[in-house]
C-alpha atoms as a PDB file:
ATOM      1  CA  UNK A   1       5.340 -47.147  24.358  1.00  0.00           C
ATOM      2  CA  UNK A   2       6.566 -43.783  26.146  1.00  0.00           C
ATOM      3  CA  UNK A   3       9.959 -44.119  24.033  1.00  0.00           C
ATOM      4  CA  UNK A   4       8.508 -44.501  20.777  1.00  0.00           C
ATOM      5  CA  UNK A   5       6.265 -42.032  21.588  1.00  0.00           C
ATOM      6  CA  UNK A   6       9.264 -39.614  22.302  1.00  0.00           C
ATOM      7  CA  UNK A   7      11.654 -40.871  18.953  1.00  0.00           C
ATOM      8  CA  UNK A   8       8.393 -40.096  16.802  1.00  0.00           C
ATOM      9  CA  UNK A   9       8.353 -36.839  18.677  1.00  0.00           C
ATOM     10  CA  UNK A  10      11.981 -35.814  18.210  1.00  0.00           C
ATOM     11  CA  UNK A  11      12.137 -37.324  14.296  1.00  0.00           C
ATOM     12  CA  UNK A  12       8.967 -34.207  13.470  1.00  0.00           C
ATOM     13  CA  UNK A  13      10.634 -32.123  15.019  1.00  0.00           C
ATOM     14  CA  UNK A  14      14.192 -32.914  13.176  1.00  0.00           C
ATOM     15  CA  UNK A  15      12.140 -33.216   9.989  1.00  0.00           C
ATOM     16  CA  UNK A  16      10.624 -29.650  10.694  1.00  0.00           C
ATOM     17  CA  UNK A  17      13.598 -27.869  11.442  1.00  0.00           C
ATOM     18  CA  UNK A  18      15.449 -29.861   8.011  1.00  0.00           C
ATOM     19  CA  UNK A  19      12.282 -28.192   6.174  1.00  0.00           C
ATOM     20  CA  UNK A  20      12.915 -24.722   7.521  1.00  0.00           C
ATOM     21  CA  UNK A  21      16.375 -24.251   6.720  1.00  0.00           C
ATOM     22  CA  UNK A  22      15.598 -25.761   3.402  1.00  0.00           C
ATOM     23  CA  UNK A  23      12.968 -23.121   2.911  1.00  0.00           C
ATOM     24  CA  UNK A  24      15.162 -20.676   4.240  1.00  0.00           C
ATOM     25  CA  UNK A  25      18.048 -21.446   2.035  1.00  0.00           C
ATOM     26  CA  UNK A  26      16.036 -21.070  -0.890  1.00  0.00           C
ATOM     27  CA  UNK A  27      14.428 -17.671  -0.127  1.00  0.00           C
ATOM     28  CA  UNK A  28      17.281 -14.762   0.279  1.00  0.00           C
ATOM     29  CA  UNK A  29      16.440 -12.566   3.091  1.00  0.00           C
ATOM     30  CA  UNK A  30      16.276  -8.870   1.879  1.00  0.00           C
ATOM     31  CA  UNK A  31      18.451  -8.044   5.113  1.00  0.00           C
ATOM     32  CA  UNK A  32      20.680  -8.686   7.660  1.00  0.00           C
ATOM     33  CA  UNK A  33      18.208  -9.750   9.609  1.00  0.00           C
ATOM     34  CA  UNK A  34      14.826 -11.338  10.156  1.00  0.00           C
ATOM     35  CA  UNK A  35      11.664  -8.275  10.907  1.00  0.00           C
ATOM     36  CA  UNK A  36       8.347  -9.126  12.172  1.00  0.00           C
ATOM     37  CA  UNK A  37       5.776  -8.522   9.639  1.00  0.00           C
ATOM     38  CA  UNK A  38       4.379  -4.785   9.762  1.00  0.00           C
ATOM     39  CA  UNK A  39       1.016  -7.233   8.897  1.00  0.00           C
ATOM     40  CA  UNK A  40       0.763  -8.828  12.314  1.00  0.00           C
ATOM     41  CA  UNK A  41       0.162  -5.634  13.739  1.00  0.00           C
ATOM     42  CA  UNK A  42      -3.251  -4.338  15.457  1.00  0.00           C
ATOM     43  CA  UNK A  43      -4.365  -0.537  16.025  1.00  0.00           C
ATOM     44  CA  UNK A  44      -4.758   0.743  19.546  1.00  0.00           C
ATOM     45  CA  UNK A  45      -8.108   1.564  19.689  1.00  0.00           C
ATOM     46  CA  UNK A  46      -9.224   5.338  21.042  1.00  0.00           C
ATOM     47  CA  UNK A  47     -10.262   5.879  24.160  1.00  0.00           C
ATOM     48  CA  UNK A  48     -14.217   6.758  24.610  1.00  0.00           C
ATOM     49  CA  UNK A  49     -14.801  10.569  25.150  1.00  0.00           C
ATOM     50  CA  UNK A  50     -18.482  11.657  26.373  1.00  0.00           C
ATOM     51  CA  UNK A  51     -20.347  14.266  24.987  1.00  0.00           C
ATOM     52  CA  UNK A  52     -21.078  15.341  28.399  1.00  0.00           C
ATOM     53  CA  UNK A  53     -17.038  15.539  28.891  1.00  0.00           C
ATOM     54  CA  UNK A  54     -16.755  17.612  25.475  1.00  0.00           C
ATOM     55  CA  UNK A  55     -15.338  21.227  27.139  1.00  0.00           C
ATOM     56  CA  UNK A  56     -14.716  22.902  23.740  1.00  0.00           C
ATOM     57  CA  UNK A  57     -14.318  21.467  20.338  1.00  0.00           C
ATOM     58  CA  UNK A  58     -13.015  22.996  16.678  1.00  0.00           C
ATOM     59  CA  UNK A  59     -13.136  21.126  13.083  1.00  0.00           C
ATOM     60  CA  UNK A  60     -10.213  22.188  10.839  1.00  0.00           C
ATOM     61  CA  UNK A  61      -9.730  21.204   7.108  1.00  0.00           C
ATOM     62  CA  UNK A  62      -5.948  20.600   6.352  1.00  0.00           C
ATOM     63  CA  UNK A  63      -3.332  20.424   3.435  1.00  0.00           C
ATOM     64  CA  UNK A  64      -0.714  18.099   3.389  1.00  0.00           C
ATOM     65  CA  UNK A  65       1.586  19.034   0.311  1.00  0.00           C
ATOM     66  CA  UNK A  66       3.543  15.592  -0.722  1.00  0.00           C
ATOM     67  CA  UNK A  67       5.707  17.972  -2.129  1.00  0.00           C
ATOM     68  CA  UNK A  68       7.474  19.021   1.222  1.00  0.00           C
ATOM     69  CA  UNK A  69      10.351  17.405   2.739  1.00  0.00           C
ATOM     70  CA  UNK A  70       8.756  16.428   5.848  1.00  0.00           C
ATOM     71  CA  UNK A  71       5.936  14.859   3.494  1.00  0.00           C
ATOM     72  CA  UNK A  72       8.445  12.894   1.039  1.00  0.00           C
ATOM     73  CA  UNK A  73       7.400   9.269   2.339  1.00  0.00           C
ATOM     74  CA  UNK A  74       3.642   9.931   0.758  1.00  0.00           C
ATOM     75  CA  UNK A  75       5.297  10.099  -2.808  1.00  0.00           C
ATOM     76  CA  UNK A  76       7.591   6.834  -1.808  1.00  0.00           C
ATOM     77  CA  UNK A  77       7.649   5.268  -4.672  1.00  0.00           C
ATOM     78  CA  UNK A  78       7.089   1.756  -3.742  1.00  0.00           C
ATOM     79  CA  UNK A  79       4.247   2.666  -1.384  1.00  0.00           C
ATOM     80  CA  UNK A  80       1.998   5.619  -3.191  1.00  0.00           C
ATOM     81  CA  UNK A  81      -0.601   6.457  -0.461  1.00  0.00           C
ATOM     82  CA  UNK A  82      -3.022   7.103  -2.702  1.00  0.00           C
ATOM     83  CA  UNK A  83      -2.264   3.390  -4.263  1.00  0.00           C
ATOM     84  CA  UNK A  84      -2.891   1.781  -1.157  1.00  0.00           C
ATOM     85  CA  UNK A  85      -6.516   3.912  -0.588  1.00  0.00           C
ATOM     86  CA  UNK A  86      -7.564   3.315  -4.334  1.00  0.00           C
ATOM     87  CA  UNK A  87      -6.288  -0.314  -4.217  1.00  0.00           C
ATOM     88  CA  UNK A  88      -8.516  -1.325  -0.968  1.00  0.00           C
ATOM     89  CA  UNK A  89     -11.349   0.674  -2.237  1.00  0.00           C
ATOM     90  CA  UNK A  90     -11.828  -0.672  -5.691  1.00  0.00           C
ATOM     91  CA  UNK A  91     -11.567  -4.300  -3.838  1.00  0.00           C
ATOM     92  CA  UNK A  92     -14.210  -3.292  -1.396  1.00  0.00           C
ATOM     93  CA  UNK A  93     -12.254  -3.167   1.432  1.00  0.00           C
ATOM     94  CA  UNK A  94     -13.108   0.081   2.666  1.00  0.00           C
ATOM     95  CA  UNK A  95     -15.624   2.518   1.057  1.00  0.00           C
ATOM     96  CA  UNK A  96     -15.106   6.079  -0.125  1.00  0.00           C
ATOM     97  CA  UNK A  97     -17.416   8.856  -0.992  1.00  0.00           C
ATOM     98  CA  UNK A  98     -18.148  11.668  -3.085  1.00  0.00           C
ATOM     99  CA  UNK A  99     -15.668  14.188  -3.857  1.00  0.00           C
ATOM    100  CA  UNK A 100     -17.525  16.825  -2.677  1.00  0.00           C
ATOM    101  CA  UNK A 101     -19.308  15.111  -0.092  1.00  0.00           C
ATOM    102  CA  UNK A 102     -16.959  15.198   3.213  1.00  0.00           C
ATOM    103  CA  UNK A 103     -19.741  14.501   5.488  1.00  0.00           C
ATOM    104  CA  UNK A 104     -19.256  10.345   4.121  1.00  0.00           C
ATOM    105  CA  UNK A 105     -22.965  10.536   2.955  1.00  0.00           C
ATOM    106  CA  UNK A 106     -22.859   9.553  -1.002  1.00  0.00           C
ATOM    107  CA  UNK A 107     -20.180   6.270  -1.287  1.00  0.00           C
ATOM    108  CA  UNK A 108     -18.789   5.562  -4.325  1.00  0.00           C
ATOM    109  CA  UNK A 109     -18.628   2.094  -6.277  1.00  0.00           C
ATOM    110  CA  UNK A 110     -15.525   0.098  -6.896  1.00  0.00           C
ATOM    111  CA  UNK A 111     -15.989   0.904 -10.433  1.00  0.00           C
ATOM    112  CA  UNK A 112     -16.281   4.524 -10.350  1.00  0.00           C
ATOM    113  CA  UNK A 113     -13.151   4.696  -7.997  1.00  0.00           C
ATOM    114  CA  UNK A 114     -11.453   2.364 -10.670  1.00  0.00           C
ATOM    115  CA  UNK A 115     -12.492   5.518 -13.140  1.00  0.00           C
ATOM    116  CA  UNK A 116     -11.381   8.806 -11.172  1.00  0.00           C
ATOM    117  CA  UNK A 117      -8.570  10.506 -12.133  1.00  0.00           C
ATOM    118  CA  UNK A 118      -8.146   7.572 -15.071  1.00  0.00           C
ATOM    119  CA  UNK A 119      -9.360  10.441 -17.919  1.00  0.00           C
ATOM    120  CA  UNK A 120     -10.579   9.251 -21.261  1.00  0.00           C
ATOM    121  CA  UNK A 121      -9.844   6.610 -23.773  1.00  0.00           C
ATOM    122  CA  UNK A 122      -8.124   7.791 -26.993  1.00  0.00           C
ATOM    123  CA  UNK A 123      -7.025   6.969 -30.442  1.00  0.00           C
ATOM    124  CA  UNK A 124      -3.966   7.887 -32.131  1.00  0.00           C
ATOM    125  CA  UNK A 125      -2.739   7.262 -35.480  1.00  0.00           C
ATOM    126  CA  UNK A 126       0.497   4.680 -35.510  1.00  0.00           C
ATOM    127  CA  UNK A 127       2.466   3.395 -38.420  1.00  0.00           C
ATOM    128  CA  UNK A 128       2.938  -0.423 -38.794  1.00  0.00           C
ATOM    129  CA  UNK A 129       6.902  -0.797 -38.112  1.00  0.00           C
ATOM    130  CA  UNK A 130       6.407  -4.110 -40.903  1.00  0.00           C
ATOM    131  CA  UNK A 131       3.776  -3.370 -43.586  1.00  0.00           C
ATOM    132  CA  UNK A 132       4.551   0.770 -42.902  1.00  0.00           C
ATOM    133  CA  UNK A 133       0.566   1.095 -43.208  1.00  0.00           C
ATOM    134  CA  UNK A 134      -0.903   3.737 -41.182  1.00  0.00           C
ATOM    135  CA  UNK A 135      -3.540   2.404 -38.365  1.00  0.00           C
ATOM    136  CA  UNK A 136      -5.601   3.753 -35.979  1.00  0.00           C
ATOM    137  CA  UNK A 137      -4.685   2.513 -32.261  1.00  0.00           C
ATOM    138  CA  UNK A 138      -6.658   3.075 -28.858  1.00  0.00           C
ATOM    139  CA  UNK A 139      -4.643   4.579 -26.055  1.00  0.00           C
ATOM    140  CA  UNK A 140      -5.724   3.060 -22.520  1.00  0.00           C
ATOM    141  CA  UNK A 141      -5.177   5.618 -19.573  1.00  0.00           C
ATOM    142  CA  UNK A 142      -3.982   4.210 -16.201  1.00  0.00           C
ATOM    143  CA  UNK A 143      -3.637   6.354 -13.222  1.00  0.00           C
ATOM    144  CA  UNK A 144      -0.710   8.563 -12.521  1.00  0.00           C
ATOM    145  CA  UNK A 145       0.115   8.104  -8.484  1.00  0.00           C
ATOM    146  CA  UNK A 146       2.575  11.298  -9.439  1.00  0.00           C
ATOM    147  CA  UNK A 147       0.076  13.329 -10.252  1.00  0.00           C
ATOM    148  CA  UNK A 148      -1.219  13.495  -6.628  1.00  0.00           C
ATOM    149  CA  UNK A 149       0.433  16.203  -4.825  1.00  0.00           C
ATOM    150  CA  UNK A 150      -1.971  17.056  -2.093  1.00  0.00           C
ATOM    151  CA  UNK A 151      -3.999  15.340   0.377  1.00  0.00           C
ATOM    152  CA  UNK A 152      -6.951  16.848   2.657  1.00  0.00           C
ATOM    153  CA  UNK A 153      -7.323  16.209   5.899  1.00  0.00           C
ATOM    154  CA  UNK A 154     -10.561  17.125   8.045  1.00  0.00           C
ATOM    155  CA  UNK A 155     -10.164  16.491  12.139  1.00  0.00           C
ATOM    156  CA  UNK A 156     -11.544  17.555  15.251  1.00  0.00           C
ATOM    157  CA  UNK A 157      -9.690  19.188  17.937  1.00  0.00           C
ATOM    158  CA  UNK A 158     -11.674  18.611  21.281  1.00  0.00           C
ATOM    159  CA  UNK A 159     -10.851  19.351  24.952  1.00  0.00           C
ATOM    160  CA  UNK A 160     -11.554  16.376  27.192  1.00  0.00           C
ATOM    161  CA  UNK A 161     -12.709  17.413  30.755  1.00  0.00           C
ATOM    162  CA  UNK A 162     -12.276  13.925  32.065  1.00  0.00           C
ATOM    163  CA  UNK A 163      -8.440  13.545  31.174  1.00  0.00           C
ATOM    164  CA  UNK A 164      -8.284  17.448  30.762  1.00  0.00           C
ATOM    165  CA  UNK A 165      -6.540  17.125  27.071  1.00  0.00           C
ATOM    166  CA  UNK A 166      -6.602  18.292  23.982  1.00  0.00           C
ATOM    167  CA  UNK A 167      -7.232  15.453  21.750  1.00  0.00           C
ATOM    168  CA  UNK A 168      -7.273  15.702  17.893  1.00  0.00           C
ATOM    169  CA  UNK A 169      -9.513  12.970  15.923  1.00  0.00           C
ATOM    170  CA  UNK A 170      -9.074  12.609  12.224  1.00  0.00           C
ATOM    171  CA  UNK A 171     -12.189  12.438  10.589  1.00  0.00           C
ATOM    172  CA  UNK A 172     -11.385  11.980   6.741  1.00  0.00           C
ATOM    173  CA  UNK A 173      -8.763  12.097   3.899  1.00  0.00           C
ATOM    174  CA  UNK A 174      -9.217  12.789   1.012  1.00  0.00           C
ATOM    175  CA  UNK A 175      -6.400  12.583  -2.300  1.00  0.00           C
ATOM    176  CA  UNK A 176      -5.894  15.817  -4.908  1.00  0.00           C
ATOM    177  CA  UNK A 177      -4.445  15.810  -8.380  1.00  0.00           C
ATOM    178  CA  UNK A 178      -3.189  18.221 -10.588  1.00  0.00           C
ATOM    179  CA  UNK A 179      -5.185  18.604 -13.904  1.00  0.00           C
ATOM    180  CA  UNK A 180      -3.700  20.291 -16.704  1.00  0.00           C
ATOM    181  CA  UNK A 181      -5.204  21.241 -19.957  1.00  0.00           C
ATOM    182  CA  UNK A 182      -4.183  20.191 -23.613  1.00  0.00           C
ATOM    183  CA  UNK A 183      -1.809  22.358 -24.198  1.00  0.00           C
ATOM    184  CA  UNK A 184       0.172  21.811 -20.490  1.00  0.00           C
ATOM    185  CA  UNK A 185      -1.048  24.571 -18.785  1.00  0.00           C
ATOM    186  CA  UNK A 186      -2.097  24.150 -15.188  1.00  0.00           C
ATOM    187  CA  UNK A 187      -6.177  23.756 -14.810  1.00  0.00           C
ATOM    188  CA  UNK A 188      -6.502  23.469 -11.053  1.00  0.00           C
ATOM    189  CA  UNK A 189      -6.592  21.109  -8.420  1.00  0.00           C
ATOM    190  CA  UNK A 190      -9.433  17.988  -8.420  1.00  0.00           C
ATOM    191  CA  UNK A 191     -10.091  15.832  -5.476  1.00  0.00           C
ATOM    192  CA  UNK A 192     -10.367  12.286  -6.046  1.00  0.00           C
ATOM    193  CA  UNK A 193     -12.659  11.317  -3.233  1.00  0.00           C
ATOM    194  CA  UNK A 194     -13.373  11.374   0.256  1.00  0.00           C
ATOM    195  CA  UNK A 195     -12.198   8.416   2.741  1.00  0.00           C
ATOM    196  CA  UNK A 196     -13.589   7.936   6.193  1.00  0.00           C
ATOM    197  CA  UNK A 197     -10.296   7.393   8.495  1.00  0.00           C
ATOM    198  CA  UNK A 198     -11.921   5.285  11.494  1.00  0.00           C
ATOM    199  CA  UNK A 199     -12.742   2.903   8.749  1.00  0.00           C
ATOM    200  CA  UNK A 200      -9.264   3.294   7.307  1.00  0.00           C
ATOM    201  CA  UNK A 201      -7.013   2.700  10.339  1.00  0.00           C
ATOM    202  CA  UNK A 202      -7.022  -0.823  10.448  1.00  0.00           C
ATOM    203  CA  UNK A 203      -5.919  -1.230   6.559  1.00  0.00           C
ATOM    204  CA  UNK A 204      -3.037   1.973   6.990  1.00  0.00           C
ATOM    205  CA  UNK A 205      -1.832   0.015  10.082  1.00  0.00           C
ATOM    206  CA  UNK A 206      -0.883  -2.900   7.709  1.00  0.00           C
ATOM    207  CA  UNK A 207       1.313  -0.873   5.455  1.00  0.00           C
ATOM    208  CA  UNK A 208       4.828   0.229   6.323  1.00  0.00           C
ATOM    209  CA  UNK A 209       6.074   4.050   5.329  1.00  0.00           C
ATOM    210  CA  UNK A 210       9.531   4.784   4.720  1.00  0.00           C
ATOM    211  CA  UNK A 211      11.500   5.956   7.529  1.00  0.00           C
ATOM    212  CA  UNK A 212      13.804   8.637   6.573  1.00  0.00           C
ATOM    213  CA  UNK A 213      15.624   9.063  10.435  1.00  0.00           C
ATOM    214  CA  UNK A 214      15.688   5.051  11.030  1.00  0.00           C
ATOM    215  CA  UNK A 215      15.568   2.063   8.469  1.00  0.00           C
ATOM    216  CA  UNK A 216      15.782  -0.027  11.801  1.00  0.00           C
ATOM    217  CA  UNK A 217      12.236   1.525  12.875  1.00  0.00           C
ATOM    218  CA  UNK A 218       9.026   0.668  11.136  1.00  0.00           C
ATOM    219  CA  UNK A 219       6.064   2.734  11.299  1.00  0.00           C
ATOM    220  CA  UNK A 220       2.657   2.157   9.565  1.00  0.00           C
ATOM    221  CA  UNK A 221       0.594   4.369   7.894  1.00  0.00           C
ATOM    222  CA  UNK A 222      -1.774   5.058  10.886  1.00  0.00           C
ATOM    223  CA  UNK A 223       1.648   5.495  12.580  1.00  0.00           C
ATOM    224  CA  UNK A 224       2.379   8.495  10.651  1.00  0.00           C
ATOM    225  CA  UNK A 225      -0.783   9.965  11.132  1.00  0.00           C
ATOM    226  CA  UNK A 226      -1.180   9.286  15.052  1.00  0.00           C
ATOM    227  CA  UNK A 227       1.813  10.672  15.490  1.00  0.00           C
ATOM    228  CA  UNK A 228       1.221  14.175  13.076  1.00  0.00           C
ATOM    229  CA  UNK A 229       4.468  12.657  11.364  1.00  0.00           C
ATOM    230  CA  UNK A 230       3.729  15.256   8.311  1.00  0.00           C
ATOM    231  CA  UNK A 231       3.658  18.770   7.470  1.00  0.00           C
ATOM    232  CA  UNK A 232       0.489  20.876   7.160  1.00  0.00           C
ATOM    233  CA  UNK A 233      -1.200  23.867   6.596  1.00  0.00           C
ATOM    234  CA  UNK A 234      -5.054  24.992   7.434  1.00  0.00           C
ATOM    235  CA  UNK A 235      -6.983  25.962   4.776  1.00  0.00           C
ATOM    236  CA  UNK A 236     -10.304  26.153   6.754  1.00  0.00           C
ATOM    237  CA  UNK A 237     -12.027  25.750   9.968  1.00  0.00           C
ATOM    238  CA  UNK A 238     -15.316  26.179  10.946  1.00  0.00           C
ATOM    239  CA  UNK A 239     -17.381  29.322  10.497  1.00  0.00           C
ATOM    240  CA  UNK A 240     -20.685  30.597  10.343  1.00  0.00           C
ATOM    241  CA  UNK A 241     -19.840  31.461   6.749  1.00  0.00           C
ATOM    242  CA  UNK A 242     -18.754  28.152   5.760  1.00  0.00           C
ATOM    243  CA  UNK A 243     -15.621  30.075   3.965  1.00  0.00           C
ATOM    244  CA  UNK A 244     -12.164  28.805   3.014  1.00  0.00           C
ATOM    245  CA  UNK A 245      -9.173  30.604   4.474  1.00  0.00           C
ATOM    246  CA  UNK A 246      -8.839  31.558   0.262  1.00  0.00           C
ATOM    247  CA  UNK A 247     -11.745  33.175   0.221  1.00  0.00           C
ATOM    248  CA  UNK A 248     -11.268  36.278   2.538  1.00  0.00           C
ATOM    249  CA  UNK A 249      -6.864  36.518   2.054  1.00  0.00           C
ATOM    250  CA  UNK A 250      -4.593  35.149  -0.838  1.00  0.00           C
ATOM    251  CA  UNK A 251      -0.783  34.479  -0.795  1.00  0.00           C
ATOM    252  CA  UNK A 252       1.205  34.816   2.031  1.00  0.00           C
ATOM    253  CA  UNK A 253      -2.122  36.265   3.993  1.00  0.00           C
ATOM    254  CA  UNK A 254      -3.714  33.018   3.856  1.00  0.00           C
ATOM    255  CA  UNK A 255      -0.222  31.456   4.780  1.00  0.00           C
ATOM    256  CA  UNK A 256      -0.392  33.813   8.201  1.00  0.00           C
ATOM    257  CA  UNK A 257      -4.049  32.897   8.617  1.00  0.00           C
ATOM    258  CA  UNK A 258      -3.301  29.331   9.029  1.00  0.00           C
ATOM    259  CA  UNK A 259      -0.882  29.518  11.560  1.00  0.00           C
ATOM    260  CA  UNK A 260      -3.460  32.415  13.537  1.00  0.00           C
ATOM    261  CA  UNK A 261      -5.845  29.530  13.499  1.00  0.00           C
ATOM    262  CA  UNK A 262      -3.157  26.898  14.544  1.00  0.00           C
ATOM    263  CA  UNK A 263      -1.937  29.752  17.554  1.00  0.00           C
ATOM    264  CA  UNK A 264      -5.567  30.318  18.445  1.00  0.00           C
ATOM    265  CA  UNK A 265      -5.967  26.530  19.238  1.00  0.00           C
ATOM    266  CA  UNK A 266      -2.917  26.393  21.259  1.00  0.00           C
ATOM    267  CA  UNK A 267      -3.996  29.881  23.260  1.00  0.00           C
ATOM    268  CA  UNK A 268      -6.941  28.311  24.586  1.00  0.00           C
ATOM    269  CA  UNK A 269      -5.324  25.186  25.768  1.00  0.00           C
ATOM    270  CA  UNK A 270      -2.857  27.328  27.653  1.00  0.00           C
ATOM    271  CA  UNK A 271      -5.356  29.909  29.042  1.00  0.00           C
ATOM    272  CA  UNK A 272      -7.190  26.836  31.186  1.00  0.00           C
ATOM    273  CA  UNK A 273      -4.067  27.121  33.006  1.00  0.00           C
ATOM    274  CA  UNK A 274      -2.970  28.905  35.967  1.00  0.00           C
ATOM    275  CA  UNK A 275       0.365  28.420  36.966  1.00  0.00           C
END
């Protein structure tokens, strides 16, 4: 009984392995060699910080211009950030708010994300290439991923007194597109929406970004951002005038604002110390 047990045993398994190569054979591999799944991976979850441990804290609103070399994977072409966030939200996956509303208070609906940044239906007047009869045909926008050149970023920058660290949080992001008027000329910037990044680590984990320094390294999405693998520059922090860093300086002013606020964060970190 024990030997047919064991033949019946060893034919599955000679039956499986037939089956894999099989399989194998018939699907090229994209490679020179086989890469565990970016989707098997699992965030690290944060670790708890008190209130009571809070020392000092500081919420700053950031730019991220995809137009930067250090920013090129968000305008990979095969992987549009913004694709991803739209994609996810319009199948309910994660939810996304207001455009104006950063605090995550008024969520959007799958259909109105579906709609933003679309524009407007249209007709336009075609000839028939076979009875050369002039028609009337309507033009169906889709969305332009190109378009998006900027992303926001709101975090918190917080001194721990338990592990005595700084320790950024990111709190949302939010995608911006260029608008442009009839005639070409540029209108201004529109954001798209607001999305709440606790809630969106665990889908940005299961997409890969290009790795420009090592195609034999992935990273994920909430890699990137973990790590601060992106250019940035602050456009406002908080204030008891609520302003933008735009609305008090302009050009390169605002430019040399940004990195005061940026220095001003790392001065206080190092004046804890005494060495």
């Amino acid at each position: 009984m024990k030997l047919l047990t064991s033949a019946f045993l060893i034919s599955i398994l000679i039956v499986s392995s037939l089956f894999a190569q099989t399989v194998q054979s018939q699907t090229p591999r994209d490679g020179a060699y086989d890469e565990v799944t970016i989707e098997e991976r699992q965030i690290v979850p944060y670790d708890h910080i008190r209130e009571a441990d809070v020392f000092w804290s500081k919420r700053i609103w950031r730019v991220v211009d995809t137009r930067e070399k250090m920013n090129l994977s968000f305008k990979y072409p095969k992987q549009y950030l913004v694709d991803i966030l739209r994609k996810n939200a319009m199948e309910g996956v994660i939810t996304v708010y207001d455009p104006i509303d950063d605090e995550f208070t008024r969520p959007n609906t799958p259909d109105e994300v579906a709609k933003l940044g679309v524009g407007e239906a249209d007709t336009i007047r075609v000839i028939d290439p076979v009875t050369l009869e002039e028609k009337i045909e309507i033009t169906k926008p889709e969305f332009d991923a190109n378009k998006v050149t900027k992303f926001r970023i709101k975090e918190d920058w917080i001194f721990d007194e338990e592990t005595s660290t700084m320790v950024v949080r990111i709190i949302g992001i939010a995608p911006i597109m260029e608008e442009y008027n009839s005639d070409g000329s540029f209108r201004g910037d529109k954001v798209l929406f607001w999305a709440y990044y606790p809630e969106l680590r665990p889908v940005l984990a299961k997409y890969q970004v290009f790795n420009n320094q090592n195609d034999a390294v992935t990273i994920s999405w909430e890699d990137l951002f973990e790590m601060r693998y992106f250019s940035s520059y602050i456009y406002k922090e908080s204030n008891v005038h609520d302003r933008r860093v735009q609305d008090y300086v302009s050009g390169v002013d605002a430019l040399l604002e940004s990195d005061n606020i940026k220095n001003k964060i790392f001065t206080f970190e190092h004046d804890l110390w005494s060495y």
